[in-house]
Structures are given as C-alpha cells and as structure tokens.
N, C-alpha and C. Protein backbone atom coordinates (compact mmCIF):
# COMPACT_ATOMS: atom_id res chain seq x y z
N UNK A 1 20.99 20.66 -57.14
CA UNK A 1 21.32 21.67 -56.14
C UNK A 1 20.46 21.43 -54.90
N UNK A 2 20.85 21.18 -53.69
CA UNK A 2 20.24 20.87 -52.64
C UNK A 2 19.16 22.37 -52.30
N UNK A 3 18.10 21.92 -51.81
CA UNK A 3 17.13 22.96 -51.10
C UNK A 3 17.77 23.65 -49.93
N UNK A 4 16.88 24.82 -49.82
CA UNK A 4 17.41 25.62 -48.15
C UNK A 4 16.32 25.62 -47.64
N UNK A 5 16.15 25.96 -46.62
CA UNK A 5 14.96 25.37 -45.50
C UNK A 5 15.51 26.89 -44.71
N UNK A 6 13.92 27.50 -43.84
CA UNK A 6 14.28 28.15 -42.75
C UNK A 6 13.35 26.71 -41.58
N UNK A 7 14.09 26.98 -40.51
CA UNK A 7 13.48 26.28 -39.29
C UNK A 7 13.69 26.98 -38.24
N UNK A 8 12.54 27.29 -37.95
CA UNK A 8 11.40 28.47 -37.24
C UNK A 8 10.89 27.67 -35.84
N UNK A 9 11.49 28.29 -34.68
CA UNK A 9 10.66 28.06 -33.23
C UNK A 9 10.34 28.85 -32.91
N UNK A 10 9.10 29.08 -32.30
CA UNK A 10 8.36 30.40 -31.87
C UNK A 10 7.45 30.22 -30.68
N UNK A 11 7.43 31.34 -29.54
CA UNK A 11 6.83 31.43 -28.61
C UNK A 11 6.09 32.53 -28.99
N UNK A 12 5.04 32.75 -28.88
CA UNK A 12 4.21 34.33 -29.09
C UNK A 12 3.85 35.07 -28.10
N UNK A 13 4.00 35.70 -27.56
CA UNK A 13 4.01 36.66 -26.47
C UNK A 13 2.75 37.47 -26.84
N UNK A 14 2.58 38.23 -28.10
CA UNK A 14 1.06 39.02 -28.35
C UNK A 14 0.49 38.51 -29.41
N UNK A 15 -0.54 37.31 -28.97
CA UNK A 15 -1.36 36.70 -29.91
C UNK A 15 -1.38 38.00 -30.93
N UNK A 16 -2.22 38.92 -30.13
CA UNK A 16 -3.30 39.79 -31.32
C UNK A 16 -2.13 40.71 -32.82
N UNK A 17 -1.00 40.90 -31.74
CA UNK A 17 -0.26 41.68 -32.93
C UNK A 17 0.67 40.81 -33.47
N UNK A 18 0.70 39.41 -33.13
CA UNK A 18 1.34 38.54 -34.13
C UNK A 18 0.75 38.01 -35.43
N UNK A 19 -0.62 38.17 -35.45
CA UNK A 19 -1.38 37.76 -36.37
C UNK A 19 -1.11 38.51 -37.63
N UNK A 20 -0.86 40.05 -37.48
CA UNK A 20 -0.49 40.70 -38.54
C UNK A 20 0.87 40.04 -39.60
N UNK A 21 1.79 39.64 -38.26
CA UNK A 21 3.13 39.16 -39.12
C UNK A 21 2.78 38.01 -40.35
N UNK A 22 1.86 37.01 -39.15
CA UNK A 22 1.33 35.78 -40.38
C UNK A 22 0.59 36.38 -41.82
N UNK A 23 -0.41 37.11 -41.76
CA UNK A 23 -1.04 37.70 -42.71
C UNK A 23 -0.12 37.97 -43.88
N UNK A 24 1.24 39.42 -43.12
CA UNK A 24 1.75 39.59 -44.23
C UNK A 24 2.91 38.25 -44.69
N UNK A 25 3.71 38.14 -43.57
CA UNK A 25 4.40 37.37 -44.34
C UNK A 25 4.24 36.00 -45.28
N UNK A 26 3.15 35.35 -45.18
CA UNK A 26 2.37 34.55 -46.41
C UNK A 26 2.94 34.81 -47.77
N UNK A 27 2.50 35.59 -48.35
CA UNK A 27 2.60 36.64 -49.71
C UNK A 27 4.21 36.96 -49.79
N UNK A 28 4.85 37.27 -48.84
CA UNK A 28 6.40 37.73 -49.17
C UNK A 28 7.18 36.41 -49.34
N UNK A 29 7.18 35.50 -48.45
CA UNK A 29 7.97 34.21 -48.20
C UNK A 29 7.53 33.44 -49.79
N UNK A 30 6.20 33.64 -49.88
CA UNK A 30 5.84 32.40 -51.01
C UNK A 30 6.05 33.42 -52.31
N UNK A 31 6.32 34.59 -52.53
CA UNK A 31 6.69 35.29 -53.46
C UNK A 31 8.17 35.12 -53.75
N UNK A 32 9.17 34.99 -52.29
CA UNK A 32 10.23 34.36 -52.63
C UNK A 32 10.87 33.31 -53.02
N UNK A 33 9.85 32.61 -53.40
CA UNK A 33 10.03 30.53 -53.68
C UNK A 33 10.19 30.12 -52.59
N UNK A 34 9.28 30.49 -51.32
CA UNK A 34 9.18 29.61 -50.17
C UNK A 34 7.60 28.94 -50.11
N UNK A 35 7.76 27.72 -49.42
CA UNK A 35 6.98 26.96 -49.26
C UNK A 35 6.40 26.23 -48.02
N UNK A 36 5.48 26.58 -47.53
CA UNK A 36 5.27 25.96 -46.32
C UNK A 36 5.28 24.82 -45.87
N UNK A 37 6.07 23.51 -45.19
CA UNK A 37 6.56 22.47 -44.86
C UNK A 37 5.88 22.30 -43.49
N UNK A 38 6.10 23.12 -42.75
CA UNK A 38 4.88 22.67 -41.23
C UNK A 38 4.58 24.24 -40.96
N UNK A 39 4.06 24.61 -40.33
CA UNK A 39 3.12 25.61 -39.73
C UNK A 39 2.20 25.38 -38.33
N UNK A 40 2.78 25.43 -37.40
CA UNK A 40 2.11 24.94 -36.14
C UNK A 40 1.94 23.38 -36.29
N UNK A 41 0.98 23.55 -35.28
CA UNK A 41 0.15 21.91 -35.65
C UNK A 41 0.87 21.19 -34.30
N UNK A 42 0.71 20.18 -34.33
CA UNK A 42 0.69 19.53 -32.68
C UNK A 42 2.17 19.14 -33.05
N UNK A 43 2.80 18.95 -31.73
CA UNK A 43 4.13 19.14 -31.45
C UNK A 43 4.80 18.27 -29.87
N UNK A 44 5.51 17.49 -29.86
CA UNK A 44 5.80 16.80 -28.86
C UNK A 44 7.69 17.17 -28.57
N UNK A 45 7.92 17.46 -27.30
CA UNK A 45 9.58 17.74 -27.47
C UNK A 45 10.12 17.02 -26.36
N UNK A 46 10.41 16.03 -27.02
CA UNK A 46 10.99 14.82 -26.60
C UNK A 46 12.29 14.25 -26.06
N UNK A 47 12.84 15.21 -25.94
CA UNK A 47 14.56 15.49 -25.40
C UNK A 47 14.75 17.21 -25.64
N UNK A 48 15.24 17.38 -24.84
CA UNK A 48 16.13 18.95 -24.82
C UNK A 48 14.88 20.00 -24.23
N UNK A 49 14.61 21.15 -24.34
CA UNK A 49 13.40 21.95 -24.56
C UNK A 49 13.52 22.61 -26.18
N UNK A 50 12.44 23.25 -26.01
CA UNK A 50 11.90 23.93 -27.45
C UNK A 50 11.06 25.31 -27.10
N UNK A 51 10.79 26.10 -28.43
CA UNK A 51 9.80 27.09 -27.82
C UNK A 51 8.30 25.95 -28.17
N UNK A 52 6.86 27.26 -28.08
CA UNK A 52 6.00 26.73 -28.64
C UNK A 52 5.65 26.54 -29.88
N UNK A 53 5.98 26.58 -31.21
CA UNK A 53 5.58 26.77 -32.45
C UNK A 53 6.68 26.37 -33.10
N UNK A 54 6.40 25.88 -34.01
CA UNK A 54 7.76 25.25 -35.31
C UNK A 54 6.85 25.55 -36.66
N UNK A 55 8.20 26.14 -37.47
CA UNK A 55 7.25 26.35 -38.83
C UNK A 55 9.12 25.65 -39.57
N UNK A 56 8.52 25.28 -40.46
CA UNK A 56 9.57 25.20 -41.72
C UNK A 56 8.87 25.32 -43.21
N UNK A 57 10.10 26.03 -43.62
CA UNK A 57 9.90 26.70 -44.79
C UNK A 57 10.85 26.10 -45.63
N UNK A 58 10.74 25.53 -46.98
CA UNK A 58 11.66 24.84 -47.98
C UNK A 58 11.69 25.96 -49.13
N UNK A 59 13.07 26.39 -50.05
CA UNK A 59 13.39 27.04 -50.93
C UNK A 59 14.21 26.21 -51.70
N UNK A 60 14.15 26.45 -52.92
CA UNK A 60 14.64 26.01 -54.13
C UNK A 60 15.88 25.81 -53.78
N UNK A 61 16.97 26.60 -53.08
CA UNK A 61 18.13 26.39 -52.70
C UNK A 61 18.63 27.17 -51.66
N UNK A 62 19.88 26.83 -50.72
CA UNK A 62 20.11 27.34 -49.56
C UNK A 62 20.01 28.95 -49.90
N UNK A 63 21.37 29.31 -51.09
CA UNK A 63 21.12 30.82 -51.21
C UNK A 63 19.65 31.49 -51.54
N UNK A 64 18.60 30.79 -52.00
CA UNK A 64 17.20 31.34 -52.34
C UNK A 64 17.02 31.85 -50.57
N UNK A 65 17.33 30.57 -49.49
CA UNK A 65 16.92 31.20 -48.55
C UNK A 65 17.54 31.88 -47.54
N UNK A 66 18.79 31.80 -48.08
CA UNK A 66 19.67 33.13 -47.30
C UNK A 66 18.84 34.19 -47.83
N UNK A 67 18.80 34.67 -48.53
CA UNK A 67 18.55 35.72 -49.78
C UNK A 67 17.19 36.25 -49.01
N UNK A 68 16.10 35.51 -48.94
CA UNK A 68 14.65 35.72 -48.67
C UNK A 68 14.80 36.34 -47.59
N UNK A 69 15.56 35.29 -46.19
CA UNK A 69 15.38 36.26 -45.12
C UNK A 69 16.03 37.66 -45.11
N UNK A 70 17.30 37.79 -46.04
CA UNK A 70 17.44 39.44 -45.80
C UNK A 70 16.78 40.38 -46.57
N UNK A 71 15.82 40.20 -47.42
CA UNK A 71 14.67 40.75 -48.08
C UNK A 71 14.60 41.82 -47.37
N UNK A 72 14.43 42.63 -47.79
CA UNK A 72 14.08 43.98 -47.35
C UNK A 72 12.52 43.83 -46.52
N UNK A 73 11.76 43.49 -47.99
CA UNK A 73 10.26 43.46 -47.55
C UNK A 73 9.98 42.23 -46.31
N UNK A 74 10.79 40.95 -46.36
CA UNK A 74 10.63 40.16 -45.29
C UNK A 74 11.33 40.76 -44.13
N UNK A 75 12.16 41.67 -43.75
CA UNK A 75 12.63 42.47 -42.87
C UNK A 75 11.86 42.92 -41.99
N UNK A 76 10.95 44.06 -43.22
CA UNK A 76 10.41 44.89 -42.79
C UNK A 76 8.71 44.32 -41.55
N UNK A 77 8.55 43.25 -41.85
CA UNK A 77 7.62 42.37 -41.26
C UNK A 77 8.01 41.31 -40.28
N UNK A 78 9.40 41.08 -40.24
CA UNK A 78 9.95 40.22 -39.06
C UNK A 78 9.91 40.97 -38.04
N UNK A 79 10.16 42.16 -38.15
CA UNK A 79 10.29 43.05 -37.04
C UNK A 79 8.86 43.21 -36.13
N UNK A 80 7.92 42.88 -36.76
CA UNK A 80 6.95 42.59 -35.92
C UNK A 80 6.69 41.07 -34.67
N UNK A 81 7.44 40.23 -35.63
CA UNK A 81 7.69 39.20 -35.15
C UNK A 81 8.42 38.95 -33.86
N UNK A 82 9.60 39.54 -34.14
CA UNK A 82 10.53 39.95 -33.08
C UNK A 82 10.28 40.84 -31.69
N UNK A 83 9.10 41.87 -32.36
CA UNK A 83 8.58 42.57 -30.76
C UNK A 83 7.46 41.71 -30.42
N UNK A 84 6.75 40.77 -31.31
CA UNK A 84 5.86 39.81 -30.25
C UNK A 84 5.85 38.64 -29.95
N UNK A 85 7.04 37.82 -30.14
CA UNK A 85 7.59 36.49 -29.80
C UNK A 85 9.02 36.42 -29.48
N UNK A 86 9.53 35.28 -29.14
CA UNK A 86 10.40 34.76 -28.71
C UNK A 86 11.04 33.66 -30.15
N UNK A 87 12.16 33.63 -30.58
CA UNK A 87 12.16 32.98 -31.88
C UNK A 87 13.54 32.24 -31.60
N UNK A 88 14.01 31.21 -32.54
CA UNK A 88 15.16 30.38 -32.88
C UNK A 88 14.96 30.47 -34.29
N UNK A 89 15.95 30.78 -35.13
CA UNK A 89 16.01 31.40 -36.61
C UNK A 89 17.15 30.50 -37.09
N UNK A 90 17.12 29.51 -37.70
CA UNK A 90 18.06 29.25 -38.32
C UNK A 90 17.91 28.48 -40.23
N UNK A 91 19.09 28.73 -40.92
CA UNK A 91 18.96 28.43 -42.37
C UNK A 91 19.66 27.39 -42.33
N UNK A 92 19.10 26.03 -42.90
CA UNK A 92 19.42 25.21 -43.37
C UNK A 92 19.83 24.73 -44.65
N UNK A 93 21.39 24.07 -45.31
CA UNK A 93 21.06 23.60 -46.33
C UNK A 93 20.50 21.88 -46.20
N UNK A 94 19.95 21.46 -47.65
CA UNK A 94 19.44 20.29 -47.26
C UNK A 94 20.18 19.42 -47.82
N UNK A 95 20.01 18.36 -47.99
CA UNK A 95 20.72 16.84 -48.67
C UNK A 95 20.14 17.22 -50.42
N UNK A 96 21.13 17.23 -50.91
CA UNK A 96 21.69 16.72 -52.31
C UNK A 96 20.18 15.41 -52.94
C-alpha cells in the first residue's frame, strides 16, 4: 500500500505564537502515524517561488493522512497555524 505524505510550505508571520502550534502539534501528528521527513532546514527555490519553510510528513498510507489532517485534535491546533502563517497544504499519495 503506497504511503501518504503531507507537504507543508510555510511563511510565519508570528514567530512567538507559532511556536505553540509546533509544540503541540509534535504529539498529535506522530500519535497519528506521522513522521517527520524534513522540518525546516536550509532550502534553495530554484524555479517558480515558494513560501519560507517546507516540512513533510510521511504516513503509513494516503488515507492515514487524509484522516490525520481532519482530526479533530489536529484541527483544533492548525488553527493556530493558520492565524500566524501563510501555508500551501497539500496530501500526497506516494509510489507503490
């Protein structure tokens, strides 16, 4: 069964109250069989534009990560996300 992936671009607009989102969402994402694949870290955008930040997240399978992001409890903590960044949200399935 192929993996699902979220792939995460992010601009942060309020350092200080984005930090909360990272804190909690750690514990919810990896409670859902997610796994951290990149998380910041240096970044070059080499055709097109981008925001500042890329995270990817790998799950056992695409529906694991449909599923995760409509989590109630991951909901309830995106929404922080959403009033202090700028985001590109999309679910990937992966190769077989």
């Amino acid at each position: 069964m192929p993996k699902g992936y979220w792939l995460v671009h992010v601009t942060v607009k309020n350092p200080d109250a984005y930090k909360e989102y990272v804190e909690r969402d750690t514990p919810i994402i990896e409670g859902l069989g997610g796994r951290f694949m990149i998380r910041g870290g240096q970044s070059d955008t080499v055709e097109g534009t981008s925001l500042d930040r890329h995270v990817m997240i790998e799950f056992p399978s695409y529906e694991a990560a449909v599923n995760a992001y409509h989590d109630p409890a991951y909901q309830e903590v995106a929404d922080i996300r959403r009033a202090n960044a700028d985001t590109s949200f999309v679910i990937v399935e992966g190769m077989a």
